[in-house]
N, C-alpha and C. Protein backbone atom coordinates (compact mmCIF):
# COMPACT_ATOMS: atom_id res chain seq x y z
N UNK A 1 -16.54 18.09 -9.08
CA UNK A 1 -16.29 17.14 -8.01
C UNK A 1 -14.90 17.39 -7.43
N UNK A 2 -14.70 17.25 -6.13
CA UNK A 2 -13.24 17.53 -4.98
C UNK A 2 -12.71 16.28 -5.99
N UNK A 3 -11.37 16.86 -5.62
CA UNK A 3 -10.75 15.13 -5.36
C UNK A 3 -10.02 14.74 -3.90
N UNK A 4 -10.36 13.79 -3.00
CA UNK A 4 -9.83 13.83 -1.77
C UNK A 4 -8.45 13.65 -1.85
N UNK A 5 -8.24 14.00 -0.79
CA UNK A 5 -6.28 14.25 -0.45
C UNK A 5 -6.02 13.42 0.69
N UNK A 6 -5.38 12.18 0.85
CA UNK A 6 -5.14 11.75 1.78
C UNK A 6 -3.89 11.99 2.52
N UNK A 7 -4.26 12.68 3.89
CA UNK A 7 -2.63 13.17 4.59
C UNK A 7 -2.99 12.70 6.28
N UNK A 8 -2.06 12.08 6.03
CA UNK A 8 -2.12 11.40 7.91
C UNK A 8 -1.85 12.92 8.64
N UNK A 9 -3.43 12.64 9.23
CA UNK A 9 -4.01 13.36 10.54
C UNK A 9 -2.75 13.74 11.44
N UNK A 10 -1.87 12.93 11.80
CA UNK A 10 -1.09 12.55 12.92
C UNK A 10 0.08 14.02 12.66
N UNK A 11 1.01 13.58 11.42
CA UNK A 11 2.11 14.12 10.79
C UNK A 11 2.07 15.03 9.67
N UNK A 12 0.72 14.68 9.17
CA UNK A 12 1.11 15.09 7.51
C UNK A 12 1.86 14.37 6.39
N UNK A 13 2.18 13.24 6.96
CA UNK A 13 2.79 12.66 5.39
C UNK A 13 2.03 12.65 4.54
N UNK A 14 2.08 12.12 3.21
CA UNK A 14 1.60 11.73 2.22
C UNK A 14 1.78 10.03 1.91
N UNK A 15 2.66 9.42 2.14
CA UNK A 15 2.68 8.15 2.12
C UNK A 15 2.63 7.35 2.79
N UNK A 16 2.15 5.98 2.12
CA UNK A 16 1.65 5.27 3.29
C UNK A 16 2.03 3.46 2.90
N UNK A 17 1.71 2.71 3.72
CA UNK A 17 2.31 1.74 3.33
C UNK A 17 1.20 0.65 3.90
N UNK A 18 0.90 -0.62 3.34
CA UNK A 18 0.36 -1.70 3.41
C UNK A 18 0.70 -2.69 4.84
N UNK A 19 -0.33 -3.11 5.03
CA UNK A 19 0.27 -4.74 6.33
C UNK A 19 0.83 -5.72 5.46
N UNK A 20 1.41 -6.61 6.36
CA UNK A 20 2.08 -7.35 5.12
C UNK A 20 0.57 -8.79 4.60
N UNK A 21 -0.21 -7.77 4.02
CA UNK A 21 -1.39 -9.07 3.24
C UNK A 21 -0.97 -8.33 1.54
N UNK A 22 -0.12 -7.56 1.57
CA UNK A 22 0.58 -7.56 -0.09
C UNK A 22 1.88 -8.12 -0.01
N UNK A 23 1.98 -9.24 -1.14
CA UNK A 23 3.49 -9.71 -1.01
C UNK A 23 3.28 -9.44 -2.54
N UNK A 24 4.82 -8.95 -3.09
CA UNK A 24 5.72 -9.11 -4.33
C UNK A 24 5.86 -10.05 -4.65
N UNK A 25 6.14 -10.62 -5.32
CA UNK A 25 6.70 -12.43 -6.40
C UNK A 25 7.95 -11.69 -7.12
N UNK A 26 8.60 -11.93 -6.43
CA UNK A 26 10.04 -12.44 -7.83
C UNK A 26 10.54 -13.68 -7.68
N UNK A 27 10.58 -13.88 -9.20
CA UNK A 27 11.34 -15.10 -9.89
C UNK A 27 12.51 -15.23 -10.24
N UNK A 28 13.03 -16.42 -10.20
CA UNK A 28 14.97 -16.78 -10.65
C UNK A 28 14.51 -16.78 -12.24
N UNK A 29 15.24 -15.59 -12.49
CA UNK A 29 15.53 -15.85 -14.13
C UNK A 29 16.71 -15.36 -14.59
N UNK A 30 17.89 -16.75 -15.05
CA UNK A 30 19.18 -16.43 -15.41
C UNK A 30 20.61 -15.43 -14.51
N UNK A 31 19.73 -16.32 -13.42
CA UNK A 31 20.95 -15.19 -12.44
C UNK A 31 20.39 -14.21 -11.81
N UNK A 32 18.95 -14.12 -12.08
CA UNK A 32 18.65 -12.61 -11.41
C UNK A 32 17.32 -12.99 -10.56
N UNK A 33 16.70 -12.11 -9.93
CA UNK A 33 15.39 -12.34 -8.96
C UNK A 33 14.58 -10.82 -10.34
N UNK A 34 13.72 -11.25 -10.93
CA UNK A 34 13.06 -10.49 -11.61
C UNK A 34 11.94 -10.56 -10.60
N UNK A 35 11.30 -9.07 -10.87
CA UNK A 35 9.21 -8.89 -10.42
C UNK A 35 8.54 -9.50 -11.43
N UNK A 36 7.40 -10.11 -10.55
CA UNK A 36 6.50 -10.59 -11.44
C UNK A 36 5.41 -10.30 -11.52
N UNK A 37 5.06 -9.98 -10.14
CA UNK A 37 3.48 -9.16 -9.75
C UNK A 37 3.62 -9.16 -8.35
N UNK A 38 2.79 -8.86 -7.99
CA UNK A 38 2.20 -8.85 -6.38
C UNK A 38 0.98 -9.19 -6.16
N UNK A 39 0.42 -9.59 -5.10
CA UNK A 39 -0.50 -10.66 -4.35
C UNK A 39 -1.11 -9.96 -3.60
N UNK A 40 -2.64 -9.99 -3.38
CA UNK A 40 -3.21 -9.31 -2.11
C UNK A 40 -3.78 -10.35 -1.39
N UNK A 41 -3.38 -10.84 -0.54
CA UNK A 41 -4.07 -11.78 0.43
C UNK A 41 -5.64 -11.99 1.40
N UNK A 42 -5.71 -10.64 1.68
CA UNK A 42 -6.84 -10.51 2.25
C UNK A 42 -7.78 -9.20 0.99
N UNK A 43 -8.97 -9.45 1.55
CA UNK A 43 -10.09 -8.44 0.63
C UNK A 43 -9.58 -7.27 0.79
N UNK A 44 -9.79 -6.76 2.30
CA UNK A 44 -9.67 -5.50 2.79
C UNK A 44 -8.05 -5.13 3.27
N UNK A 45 -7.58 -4.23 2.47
CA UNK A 45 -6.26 -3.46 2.73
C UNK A 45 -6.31 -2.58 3.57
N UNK A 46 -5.56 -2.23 4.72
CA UNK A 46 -5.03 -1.19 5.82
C UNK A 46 -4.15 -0.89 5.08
N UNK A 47 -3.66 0.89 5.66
CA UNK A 47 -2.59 1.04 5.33
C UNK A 47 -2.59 1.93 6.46
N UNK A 48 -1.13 2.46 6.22
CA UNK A 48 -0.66 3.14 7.63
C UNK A 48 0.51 4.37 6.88
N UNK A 49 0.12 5.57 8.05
CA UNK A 49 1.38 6.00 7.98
C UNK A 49 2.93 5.69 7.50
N UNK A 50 3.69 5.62 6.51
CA UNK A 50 4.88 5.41 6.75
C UNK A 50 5.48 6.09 7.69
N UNK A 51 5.44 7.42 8.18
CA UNK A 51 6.77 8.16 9.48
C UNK A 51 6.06 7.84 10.38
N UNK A 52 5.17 8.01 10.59
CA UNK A 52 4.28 7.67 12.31
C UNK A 52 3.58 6.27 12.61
N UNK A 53 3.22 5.56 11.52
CA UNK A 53 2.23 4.25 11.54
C UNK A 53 0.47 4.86 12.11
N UNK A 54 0.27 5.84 11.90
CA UNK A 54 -1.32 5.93 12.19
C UNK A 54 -1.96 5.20 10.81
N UNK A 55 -3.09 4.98 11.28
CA UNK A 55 -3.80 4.00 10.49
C UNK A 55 -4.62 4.89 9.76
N UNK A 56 -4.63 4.92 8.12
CA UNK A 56 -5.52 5.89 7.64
C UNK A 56 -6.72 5.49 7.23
N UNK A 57 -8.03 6.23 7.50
CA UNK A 57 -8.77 5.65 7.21
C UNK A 57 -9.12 6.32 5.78
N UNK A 58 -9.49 5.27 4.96
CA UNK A 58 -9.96 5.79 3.49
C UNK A 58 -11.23 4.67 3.06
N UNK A 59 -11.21 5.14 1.50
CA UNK A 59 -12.23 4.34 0.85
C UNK A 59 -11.56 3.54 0.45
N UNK A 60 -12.17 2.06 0.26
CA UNK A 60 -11.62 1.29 -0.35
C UNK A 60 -11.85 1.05 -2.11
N UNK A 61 -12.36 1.73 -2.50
CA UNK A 61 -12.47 1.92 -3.66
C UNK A 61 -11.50 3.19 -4.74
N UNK A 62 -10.94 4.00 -3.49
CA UNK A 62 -10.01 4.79 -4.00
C UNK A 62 -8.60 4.40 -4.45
N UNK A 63 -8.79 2.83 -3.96
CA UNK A 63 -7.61 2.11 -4.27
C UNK A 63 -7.06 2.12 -5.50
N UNK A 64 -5.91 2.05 -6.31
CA UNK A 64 -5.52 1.85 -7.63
C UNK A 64 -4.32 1.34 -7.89
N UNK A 65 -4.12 -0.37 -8.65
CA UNK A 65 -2.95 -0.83 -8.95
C UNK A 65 -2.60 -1.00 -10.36
């Protein structure tokens, strides 16, 4: 079996970045803002280009957190 390679069409990057329906959680603990997790707001995640913002299209099952 391939394994697919996702590279924006546009540029070629490799990375890519979320709309904001992922938010981070940090908490006040003792002076500091610690991580706690992150949140997905909606079902379906977009992501985009980070250097160009084209919208990539993928599977949503190729997802992994």
């Amino acid at each position: 079996m391939q394994t697919k390679t996702y590279i924006c069409q546009n540029c070629a990057c490799q990375e890519f970045i979320s709309r904001p329906s992922l938010y981070d959680i940090f908490e006040h603990q003792e002076g500091k803002l610690v991580f706690v997790k992150s949140e997905i707001m909606e079902e379906k995640i977009e992501l985009f280009c980070r250097e160009c913002s084209e919208k990539l299209d993928f599977d949503q099952t190729d997802l992994t957190f």
